[in-house]
Protein backbone atom coordinates (compact mmCIF):
# COMPACT_ATOMS: atom_id res chain seq x y z
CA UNK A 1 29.33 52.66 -44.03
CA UNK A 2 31.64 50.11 -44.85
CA UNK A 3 32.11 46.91 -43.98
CA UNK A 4 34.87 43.72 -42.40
CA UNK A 5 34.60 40.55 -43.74
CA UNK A 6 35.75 38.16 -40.92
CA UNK A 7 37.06 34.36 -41.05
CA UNK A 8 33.84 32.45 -42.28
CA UNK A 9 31.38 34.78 -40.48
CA UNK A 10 28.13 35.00 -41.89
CA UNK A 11 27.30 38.39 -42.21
CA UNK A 12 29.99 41.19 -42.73
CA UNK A 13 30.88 43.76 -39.44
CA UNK A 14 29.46 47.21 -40.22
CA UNK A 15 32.21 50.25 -39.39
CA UNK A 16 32.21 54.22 -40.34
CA UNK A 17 34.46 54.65 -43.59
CA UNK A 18 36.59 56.48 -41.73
CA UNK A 19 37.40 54.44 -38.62
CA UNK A 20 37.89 51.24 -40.92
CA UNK A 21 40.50 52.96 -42.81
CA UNK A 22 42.13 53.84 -39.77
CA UNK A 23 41.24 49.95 -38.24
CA UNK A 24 42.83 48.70 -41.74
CA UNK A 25 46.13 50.32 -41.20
CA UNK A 26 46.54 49.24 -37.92
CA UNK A 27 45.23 45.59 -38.21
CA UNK A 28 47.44 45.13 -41.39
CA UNK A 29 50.73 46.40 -39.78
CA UNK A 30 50.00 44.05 -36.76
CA UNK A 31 49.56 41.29 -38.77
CA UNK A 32 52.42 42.33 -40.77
CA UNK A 33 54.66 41.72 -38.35
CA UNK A 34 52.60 38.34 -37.20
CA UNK A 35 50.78 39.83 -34.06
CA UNK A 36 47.87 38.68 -32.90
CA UNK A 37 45.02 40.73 -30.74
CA UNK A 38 41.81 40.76 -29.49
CA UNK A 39 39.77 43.80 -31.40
CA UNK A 40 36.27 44.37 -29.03
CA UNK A 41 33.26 47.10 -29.86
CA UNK A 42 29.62 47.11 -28.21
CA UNK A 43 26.89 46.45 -30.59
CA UNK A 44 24.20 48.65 -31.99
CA UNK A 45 21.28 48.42 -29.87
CA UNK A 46 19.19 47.80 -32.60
CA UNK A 47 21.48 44.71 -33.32
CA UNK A 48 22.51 42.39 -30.97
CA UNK A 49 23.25 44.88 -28.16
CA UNK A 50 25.93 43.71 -25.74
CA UNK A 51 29.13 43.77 -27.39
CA UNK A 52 31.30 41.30 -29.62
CA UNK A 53 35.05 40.72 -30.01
CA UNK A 54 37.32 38.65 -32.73
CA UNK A 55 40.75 37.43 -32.48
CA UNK A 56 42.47 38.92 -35.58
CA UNK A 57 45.44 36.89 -36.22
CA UNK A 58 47.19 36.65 -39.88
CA UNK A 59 45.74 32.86 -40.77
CA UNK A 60 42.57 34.13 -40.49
CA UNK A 61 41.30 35.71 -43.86
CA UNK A 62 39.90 39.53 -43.30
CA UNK A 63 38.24 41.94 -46.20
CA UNK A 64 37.72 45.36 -46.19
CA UNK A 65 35.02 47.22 -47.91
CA UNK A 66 34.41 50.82 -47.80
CA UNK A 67 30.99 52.61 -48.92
CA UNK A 68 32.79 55.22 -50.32
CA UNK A 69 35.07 54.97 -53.54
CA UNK A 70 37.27 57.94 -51.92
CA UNK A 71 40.22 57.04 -49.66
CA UNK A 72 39.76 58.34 -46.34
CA UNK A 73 42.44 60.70 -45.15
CA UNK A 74 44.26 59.31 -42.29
CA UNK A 75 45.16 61.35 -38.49
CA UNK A 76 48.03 60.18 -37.48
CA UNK A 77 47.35 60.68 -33.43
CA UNK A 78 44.07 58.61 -34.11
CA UNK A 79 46.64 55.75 -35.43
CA UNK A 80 48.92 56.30 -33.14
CA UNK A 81 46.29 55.63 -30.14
CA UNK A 82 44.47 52.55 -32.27
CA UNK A 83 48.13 50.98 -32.57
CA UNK A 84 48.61 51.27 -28.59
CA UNK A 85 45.44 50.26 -27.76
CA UNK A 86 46.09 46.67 -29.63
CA UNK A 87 49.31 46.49 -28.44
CA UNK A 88 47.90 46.22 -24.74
CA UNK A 89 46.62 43.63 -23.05
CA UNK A 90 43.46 44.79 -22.93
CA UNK A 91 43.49 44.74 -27.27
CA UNK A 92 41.74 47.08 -29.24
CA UNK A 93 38.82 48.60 -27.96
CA UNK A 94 36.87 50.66 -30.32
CA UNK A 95 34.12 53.31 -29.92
CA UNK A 96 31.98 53.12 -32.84
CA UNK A 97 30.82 56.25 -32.58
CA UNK A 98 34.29 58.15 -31.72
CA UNK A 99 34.67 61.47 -34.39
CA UNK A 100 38.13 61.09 -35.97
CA UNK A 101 39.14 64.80 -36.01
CA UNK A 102 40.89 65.80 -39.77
CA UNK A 103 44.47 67.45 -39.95
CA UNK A 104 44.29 71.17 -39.92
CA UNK A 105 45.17 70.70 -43.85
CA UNK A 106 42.72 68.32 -44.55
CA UNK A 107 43.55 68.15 -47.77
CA UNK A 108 46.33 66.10 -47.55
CA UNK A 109 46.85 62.57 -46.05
CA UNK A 110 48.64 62.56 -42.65
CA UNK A 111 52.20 61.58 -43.33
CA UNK A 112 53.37 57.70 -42.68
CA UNK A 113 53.53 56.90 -39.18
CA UNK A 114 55.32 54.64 -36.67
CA UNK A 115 53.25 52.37 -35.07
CA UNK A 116 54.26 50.78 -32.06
């Protein structure tokens, strides 16, 4: 499991490896380009339950930690969702317990792709 450090919240946000590398990319090209969104999940049950959302915006300082020393390989139609999905109004809803399918060659990293 890895882990987002938030702003000055106590206690780090716990993600799969795999969807916080694909979070990271999207998160960092938003705030790239200076664009703010609302990122929402539902808790664990065993946690808070209910279901928590931050404002990520680029003055607001954000760490990412990943259990595993390995980079993650990246599916491009996963980003290519993620990136809509904070684009809307809505923001980024994620399903902590989505399965990120691998490219047929999993052995390579998905090539770069445009996000909207």
């Amino acid at each position: 499991m890895g882990h987002l450090y938030y702003g000055n919240l106590p206690d780090p946000i716990e993600f799969p490896d795999r969807l916080l590398a694909h979070l990271k990319v999207v998160i960092a090209t938003k705030l790239r380009r200076h664009e703010s969104f609302t990122m929402s999940w539902r808790n664990a049950a065993d946690d808070e339950g209910g279901r928590s959302t931050l404002w990520i915006e680029p003055s607001i300082p954000l760490r990412f930690v990943f259990g595993s020393a390995a980079p993650e390989p990246l599916h491009a139609p996963t980003l290519s969702e993620l990136a809509n999905r904070a684009s809307s109004t809505a923001g980024l809803t994620v399903d902590l317990d989505a399965v990120i399918p691998f490219d047929v060659d999993s052995g390579k990293v998905a090539p770069p792709v445009a996000i909207p």
